[in-house]
PDB file of N, CA and C in Angstrom:
ATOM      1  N   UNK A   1      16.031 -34.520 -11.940  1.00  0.00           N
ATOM      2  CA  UNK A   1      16.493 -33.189 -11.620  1.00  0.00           C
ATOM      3  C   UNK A   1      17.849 -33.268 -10.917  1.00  0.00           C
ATOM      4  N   UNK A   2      18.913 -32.465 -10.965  1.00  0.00           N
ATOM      5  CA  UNK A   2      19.973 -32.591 -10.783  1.00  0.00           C
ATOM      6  C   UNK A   2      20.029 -31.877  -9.402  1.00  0.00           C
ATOM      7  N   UNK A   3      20.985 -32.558  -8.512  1.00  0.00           N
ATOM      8  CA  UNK A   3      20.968 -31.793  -7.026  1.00  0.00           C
ATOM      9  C   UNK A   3      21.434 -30.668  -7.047  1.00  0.00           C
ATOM     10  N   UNK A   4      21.036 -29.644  -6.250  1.00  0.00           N
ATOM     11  CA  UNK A   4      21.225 -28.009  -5.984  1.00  0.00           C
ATOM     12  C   UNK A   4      21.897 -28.276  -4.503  1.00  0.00           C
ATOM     13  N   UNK A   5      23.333 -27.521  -4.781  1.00  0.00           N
ATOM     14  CA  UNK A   5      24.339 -27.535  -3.873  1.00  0.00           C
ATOM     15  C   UNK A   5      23.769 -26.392  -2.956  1.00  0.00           C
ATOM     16  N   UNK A   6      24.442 -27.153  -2.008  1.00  0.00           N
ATOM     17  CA  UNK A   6      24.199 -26.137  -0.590  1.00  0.00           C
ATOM     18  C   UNK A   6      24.703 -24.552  -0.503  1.00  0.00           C
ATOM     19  N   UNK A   7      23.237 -23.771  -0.142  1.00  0.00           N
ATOM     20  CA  UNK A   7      23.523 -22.363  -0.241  1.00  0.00           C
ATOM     21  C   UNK A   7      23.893 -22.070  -1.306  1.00  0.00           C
ATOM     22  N   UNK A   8      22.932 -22.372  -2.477  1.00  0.00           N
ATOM     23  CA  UNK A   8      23.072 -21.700  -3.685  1.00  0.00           C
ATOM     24  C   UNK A   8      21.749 -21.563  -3.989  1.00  0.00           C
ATOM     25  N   UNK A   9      21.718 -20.013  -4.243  1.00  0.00           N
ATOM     26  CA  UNK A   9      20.416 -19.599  -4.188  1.00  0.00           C
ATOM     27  C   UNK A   9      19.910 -18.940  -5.419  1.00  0.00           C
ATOM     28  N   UNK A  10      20.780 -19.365  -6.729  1.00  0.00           N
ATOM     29  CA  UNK A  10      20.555 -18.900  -7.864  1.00  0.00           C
ATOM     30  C   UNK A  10      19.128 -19.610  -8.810  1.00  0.00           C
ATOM     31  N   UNK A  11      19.271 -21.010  -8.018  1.00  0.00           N
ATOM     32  CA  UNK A  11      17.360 -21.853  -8.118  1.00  0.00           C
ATOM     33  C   UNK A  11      16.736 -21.072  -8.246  1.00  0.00           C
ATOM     34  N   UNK A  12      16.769 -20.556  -7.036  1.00  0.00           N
ATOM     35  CA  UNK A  12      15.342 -19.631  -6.046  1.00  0.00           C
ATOM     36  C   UNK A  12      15.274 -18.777  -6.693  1.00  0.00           C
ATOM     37  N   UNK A  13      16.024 -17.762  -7.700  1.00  0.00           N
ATOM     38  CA  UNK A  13      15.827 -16.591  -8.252  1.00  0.00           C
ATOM     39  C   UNK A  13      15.503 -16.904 -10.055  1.00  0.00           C
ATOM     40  N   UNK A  14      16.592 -17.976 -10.666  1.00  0.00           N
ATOM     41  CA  UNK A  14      16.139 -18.199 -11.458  1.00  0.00           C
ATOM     42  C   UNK A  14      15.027 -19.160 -12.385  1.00  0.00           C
ATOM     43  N   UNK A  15      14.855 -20.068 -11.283  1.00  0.00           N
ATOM     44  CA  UNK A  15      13.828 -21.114 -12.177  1.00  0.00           C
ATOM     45  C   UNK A  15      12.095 -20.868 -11.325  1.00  0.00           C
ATOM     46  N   UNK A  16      11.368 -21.589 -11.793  1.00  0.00           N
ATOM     47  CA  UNK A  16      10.106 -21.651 -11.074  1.00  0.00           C
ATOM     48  C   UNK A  16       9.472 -22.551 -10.036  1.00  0.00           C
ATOM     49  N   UNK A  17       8.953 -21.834  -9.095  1.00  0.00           N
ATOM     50  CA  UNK A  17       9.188 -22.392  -7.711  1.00  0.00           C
ATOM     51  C   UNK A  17       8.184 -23.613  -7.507  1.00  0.00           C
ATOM     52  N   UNK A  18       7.238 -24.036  -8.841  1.00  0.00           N
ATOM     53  CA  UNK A  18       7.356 -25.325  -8.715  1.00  0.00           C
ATOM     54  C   UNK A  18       7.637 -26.555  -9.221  1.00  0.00           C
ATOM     55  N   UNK A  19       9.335 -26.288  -9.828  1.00  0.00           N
ATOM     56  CA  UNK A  19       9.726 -27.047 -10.074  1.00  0.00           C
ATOM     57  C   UNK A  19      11.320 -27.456  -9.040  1.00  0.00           C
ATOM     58  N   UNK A  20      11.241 -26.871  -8.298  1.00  0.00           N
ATOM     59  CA  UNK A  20      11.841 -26.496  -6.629  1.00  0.00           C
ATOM     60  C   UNK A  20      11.215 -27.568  -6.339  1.00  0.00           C
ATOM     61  N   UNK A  21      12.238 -28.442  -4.994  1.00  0.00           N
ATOM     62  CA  UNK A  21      12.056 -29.172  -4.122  1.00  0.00           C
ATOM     63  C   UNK A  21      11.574 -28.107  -2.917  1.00  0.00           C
ATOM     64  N   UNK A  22      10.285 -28.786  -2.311  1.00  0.00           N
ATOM     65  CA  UNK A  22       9.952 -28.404  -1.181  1.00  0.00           C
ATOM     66  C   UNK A  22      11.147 -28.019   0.249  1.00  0.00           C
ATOM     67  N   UNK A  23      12.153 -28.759  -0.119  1.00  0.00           N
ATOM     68  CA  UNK A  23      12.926 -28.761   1.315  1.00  0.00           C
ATOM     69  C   UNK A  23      14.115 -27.654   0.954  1.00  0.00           C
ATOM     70  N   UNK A  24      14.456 -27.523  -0.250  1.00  0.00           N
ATOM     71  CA  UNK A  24      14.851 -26.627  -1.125  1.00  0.00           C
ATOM     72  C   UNK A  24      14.094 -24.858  -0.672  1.00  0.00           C
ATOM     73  N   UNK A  25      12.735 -25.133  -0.654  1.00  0.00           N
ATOM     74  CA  UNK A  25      12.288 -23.657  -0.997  1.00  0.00           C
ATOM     75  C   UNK A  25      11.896 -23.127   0.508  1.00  0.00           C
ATOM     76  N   UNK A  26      11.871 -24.616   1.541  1.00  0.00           N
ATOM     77  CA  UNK A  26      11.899 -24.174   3.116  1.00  0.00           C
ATOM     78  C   UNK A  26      13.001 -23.576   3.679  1.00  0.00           C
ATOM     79  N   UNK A  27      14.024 -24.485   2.966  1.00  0.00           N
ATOM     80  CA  UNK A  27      15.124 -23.584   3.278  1.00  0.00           C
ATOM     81  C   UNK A  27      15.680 -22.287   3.331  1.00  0.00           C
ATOM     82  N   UNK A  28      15.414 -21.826   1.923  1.00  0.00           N
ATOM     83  CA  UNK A  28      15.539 -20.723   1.468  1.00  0.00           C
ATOM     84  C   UNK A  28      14.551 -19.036   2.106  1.00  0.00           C
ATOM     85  N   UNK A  29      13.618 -19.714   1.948  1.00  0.00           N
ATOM     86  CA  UNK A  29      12.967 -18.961   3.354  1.00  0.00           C
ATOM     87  C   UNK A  29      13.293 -18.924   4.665  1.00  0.00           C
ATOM     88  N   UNK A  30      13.553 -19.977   5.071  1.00  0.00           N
ATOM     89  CA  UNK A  30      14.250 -19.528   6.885  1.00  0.00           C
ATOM     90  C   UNK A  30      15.327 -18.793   6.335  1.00  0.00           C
ATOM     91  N   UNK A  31      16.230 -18.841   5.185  1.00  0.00           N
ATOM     92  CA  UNK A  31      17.097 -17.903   5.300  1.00  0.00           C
ATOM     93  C   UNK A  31      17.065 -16.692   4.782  1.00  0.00           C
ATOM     94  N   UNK A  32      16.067 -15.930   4.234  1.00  0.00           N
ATOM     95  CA  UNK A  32      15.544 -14.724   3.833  1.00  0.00           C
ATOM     96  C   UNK A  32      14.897 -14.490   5.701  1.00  0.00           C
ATOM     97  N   UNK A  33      14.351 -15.174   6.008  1.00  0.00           N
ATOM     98  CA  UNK A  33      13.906 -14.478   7.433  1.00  0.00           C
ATOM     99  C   UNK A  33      14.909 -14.324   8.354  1.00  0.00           C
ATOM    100  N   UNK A  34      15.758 -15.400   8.865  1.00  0.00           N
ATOM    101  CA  UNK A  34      17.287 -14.885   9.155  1.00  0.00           C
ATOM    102  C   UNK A  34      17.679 -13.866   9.074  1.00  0.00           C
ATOM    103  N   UNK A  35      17.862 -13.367   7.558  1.00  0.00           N
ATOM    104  CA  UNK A  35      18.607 -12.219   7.319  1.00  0.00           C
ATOM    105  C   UNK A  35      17.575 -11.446   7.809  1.00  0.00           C
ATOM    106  N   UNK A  36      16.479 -11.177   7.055  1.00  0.00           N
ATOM    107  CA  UNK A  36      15.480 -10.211   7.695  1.00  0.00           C
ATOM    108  C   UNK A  36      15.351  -9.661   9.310  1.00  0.00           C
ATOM    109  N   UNK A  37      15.314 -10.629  10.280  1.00  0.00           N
ATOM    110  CA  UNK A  37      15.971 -10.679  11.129  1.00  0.00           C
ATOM    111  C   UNK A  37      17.071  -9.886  11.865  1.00  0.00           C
ATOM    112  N   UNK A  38      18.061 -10.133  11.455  1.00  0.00           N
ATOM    113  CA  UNK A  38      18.855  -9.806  11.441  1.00  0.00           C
ATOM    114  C   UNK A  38      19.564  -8.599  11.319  1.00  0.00           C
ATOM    115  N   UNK A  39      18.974  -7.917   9.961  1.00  0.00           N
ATOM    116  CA  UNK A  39      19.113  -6.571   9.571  1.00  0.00           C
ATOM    117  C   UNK A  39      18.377  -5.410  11.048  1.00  0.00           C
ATOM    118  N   UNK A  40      16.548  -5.814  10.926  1.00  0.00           N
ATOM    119  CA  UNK A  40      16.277  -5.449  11.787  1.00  0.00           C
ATOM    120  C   UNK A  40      16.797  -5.114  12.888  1.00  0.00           C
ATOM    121  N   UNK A  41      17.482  -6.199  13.623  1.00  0.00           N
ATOM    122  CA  UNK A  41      18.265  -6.026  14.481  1.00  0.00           C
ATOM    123  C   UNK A  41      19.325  -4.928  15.084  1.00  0.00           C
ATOM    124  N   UNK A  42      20.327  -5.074  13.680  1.00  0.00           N
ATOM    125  CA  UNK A  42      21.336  -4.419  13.373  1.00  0.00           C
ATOM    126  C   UNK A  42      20.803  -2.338  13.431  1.00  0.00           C
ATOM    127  N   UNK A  43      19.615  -2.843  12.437  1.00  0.00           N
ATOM    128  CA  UNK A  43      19.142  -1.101  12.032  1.00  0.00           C
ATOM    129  C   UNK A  43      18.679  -0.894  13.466  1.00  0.00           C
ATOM    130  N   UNK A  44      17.928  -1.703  14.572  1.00  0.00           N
ATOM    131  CA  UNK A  44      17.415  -1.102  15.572  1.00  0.00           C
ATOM    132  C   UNK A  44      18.246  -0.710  16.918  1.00  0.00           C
ATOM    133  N   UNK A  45      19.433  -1.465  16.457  1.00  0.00           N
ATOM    134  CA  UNK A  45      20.790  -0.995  17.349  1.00  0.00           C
ATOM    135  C   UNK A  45      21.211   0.207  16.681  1.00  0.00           C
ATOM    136  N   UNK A  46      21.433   0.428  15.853  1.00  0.00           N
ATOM    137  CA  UNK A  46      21.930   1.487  15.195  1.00  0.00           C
ATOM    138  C   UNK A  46      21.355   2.467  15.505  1.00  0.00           C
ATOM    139  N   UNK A  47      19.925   2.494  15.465  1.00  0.00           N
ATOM    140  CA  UNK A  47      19.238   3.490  15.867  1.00  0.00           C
ATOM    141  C   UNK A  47      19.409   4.116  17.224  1.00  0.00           C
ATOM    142  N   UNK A  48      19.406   3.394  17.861  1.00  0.00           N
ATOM    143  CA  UNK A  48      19.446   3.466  19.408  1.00  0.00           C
ATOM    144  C   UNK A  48      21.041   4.252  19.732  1.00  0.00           C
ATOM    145  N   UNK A  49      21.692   3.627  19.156  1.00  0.00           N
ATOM    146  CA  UNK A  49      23.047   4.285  19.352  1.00  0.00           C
ATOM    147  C   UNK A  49      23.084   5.608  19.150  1.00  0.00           C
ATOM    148  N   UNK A  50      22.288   6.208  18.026  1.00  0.00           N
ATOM    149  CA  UNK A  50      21.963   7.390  17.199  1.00  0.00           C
ATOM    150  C   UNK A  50      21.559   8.251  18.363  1.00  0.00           C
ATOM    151  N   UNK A  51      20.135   7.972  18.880  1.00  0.00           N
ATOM    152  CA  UNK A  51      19.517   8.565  19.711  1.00  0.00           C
ATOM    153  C   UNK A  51      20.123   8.414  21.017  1.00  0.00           C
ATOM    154  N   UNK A  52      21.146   8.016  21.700  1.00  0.00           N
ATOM    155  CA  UNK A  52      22.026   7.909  23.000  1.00  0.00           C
ATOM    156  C   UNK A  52      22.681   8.886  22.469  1.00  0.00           C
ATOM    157  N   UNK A  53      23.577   8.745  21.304  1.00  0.00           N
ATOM    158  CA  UNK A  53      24.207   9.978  21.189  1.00  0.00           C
ATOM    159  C   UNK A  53      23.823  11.421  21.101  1.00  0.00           C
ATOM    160  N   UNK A  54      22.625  11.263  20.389  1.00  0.00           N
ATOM    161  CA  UNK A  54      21.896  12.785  20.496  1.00  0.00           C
ATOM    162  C   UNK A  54      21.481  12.997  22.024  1.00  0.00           C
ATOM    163  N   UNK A  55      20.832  12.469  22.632  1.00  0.00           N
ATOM    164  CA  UNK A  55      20.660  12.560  24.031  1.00  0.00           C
ATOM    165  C   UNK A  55      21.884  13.373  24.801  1.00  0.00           C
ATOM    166  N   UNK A  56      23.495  12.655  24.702  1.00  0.00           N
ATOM    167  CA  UNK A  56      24.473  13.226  25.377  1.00  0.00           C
ATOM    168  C   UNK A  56      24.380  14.428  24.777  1.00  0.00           C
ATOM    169  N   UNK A  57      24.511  14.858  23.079  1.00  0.00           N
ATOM    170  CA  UNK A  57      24.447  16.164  23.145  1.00  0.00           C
ATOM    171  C   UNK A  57      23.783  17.544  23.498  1.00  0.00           C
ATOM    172  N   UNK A  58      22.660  16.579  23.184  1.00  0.00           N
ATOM    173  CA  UNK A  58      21.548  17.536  24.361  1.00  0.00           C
ATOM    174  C   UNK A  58      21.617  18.021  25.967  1.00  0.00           C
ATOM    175  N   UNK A  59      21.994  16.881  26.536  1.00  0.00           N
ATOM    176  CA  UNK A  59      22.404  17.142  27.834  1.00  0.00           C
ATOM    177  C   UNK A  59      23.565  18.050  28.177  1.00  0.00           C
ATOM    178  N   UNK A  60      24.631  17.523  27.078  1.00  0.00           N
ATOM    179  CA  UNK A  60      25.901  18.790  27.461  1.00  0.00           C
ATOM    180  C   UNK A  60      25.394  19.889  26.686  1.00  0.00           C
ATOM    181  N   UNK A  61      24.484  20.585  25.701  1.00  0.00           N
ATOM    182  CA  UNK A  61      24.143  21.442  25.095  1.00  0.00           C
ATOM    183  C   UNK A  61      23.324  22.586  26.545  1.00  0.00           C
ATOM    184  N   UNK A  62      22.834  21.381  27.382  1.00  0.00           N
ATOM    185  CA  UNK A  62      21.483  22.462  27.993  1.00  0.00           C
ATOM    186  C   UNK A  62      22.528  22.776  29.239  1.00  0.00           C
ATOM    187  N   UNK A  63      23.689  21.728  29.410  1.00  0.00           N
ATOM    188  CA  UNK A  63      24.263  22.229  30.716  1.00  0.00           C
ATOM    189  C   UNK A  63      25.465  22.750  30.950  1.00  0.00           C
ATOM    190  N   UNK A  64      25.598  23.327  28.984  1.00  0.00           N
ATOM    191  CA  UNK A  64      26.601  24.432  29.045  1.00  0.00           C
ATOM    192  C   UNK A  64      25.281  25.839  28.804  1.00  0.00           C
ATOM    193  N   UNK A  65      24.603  25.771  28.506  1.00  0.00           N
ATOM    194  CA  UNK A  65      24.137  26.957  28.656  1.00  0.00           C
ATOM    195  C   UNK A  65      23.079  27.232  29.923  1.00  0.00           C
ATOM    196  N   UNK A  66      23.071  26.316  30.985  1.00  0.00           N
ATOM    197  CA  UNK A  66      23.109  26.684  32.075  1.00  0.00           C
ATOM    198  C   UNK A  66      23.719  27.639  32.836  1.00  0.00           C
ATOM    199  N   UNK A  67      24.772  27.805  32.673  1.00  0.00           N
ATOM    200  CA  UNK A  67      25.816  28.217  33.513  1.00  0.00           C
ATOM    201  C   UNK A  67      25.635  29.817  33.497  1.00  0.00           C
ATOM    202  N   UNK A  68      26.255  30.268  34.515  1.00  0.00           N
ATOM    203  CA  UNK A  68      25.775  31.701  34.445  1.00  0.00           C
ATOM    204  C   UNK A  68      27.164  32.686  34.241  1.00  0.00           C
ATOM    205  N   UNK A  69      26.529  33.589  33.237  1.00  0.00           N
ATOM    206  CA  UNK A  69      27.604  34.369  32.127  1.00  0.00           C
ATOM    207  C   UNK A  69      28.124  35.460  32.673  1.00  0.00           C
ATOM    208  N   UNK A  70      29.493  35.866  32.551  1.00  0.00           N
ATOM    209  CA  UNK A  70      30.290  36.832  33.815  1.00  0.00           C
ATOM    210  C   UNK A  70      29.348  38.590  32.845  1.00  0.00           C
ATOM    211  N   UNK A  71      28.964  39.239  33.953  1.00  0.00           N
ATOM    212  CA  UNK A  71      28.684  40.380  32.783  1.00  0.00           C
ATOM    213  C   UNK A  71      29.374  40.931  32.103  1.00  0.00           C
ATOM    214  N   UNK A  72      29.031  42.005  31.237  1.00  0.00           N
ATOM    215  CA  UNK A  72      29.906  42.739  30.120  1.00  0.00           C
ATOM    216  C   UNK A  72      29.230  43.947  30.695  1.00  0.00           C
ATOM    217  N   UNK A  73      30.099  45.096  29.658  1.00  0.00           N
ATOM    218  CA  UNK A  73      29.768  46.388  30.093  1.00  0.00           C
ATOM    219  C   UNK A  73      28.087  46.487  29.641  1.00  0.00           C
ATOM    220  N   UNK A  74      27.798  45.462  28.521  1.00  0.00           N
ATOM    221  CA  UNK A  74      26.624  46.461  28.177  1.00  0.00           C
ATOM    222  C   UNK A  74      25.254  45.763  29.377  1.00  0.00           C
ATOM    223  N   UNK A  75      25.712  44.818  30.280  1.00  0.00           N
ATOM    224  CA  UNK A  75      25.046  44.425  31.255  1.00  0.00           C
ATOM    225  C   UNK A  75      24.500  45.101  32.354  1.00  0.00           C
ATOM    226  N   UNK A  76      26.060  46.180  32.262  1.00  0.00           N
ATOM    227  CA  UNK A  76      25.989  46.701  33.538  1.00  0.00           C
ATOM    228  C   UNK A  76      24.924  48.002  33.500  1.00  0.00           C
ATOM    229  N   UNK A  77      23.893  48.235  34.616  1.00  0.00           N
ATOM    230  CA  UNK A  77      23.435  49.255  34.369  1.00  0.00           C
ATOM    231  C   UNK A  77      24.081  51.110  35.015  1.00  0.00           C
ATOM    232  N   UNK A  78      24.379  51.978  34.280  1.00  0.00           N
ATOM    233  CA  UNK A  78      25.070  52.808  34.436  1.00  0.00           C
ATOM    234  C   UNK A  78      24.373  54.081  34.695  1.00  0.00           C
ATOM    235  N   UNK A  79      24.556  54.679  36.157  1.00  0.00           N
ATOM    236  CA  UNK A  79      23.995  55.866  36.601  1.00  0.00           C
ATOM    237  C   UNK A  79      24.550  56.948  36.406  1.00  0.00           C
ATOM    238  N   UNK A  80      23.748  57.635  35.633  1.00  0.00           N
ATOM    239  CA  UNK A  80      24.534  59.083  35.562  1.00  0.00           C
ATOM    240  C   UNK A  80      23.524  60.266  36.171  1.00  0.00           C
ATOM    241  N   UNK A  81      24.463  60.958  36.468  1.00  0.00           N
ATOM    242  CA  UNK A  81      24.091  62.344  37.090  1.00  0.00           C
ATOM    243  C   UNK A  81      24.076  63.193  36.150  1.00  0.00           C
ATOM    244  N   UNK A  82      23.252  64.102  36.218  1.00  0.00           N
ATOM    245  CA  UNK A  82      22.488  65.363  35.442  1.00  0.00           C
ATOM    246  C   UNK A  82      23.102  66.230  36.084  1.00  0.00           C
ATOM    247  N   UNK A  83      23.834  67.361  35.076  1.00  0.00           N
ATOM    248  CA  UNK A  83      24.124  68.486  36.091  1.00  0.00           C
ATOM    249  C   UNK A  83      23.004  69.653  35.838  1.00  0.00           C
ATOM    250  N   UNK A  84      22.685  70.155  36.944  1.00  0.00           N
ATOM    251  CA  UNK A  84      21.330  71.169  36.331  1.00  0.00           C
ATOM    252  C   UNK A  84      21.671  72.300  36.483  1.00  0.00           C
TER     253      UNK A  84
END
C-alpha cells in the first residue's frame, strides 16, 4: 500500500476503512473531534455575544422608557366653569 501524505483526508472519504491503516484512521478522528470542538466553541461564543448584546438593549430599552414624560395638553386636566 502506498503511503498517505500528511493531512490528506481524501483516504478517509474515499476508500474503505478497512483497508486504512489504524494510525491513519486515529488520526483522522482526533481531527474531526478537534474541529468539532472547536466549532462548538466558536458557536457558543457567538452565542453569548448575541445574548450580551440583547441584554444591553434591553437595559437601555427599559431605561429610556423609565424616564418621566414632560406633559402635553391632552394630559393636562382642564376645569371649566358652567355659566348658569
Amino acid at each position: 500500500m502506498k503511503r498517505i501524505k500528511n493531512n490528506d483526508l481524501t483516504h478517509y472519504f474515499l476508500r474503505d476503512h478497512s483497508e486504512l491503516p489504524e494510525s491513519y484512521l486515529k488520526h483522522c478522528q482526533e481531527f474531526f473531534q478537534e474541529i468539532g470542538e472547536k466549532t462548538l466553541i466558536s458557536r457558543v461564543e457567538f452565542y453569548a455575544k448575541e445574548l450580551q448584546a440583547a441584554s444591553y438593549k434591553l437595559q437601555a430599552f427599559q431605561a429610556a422608557s423609565n424616564k418621566r414624560q414632560a406633559a402635553t395638553c391632552a394630559n393636562k386636566k382642564k376645569n371649566y366653569k358652567l355659566k348658569s
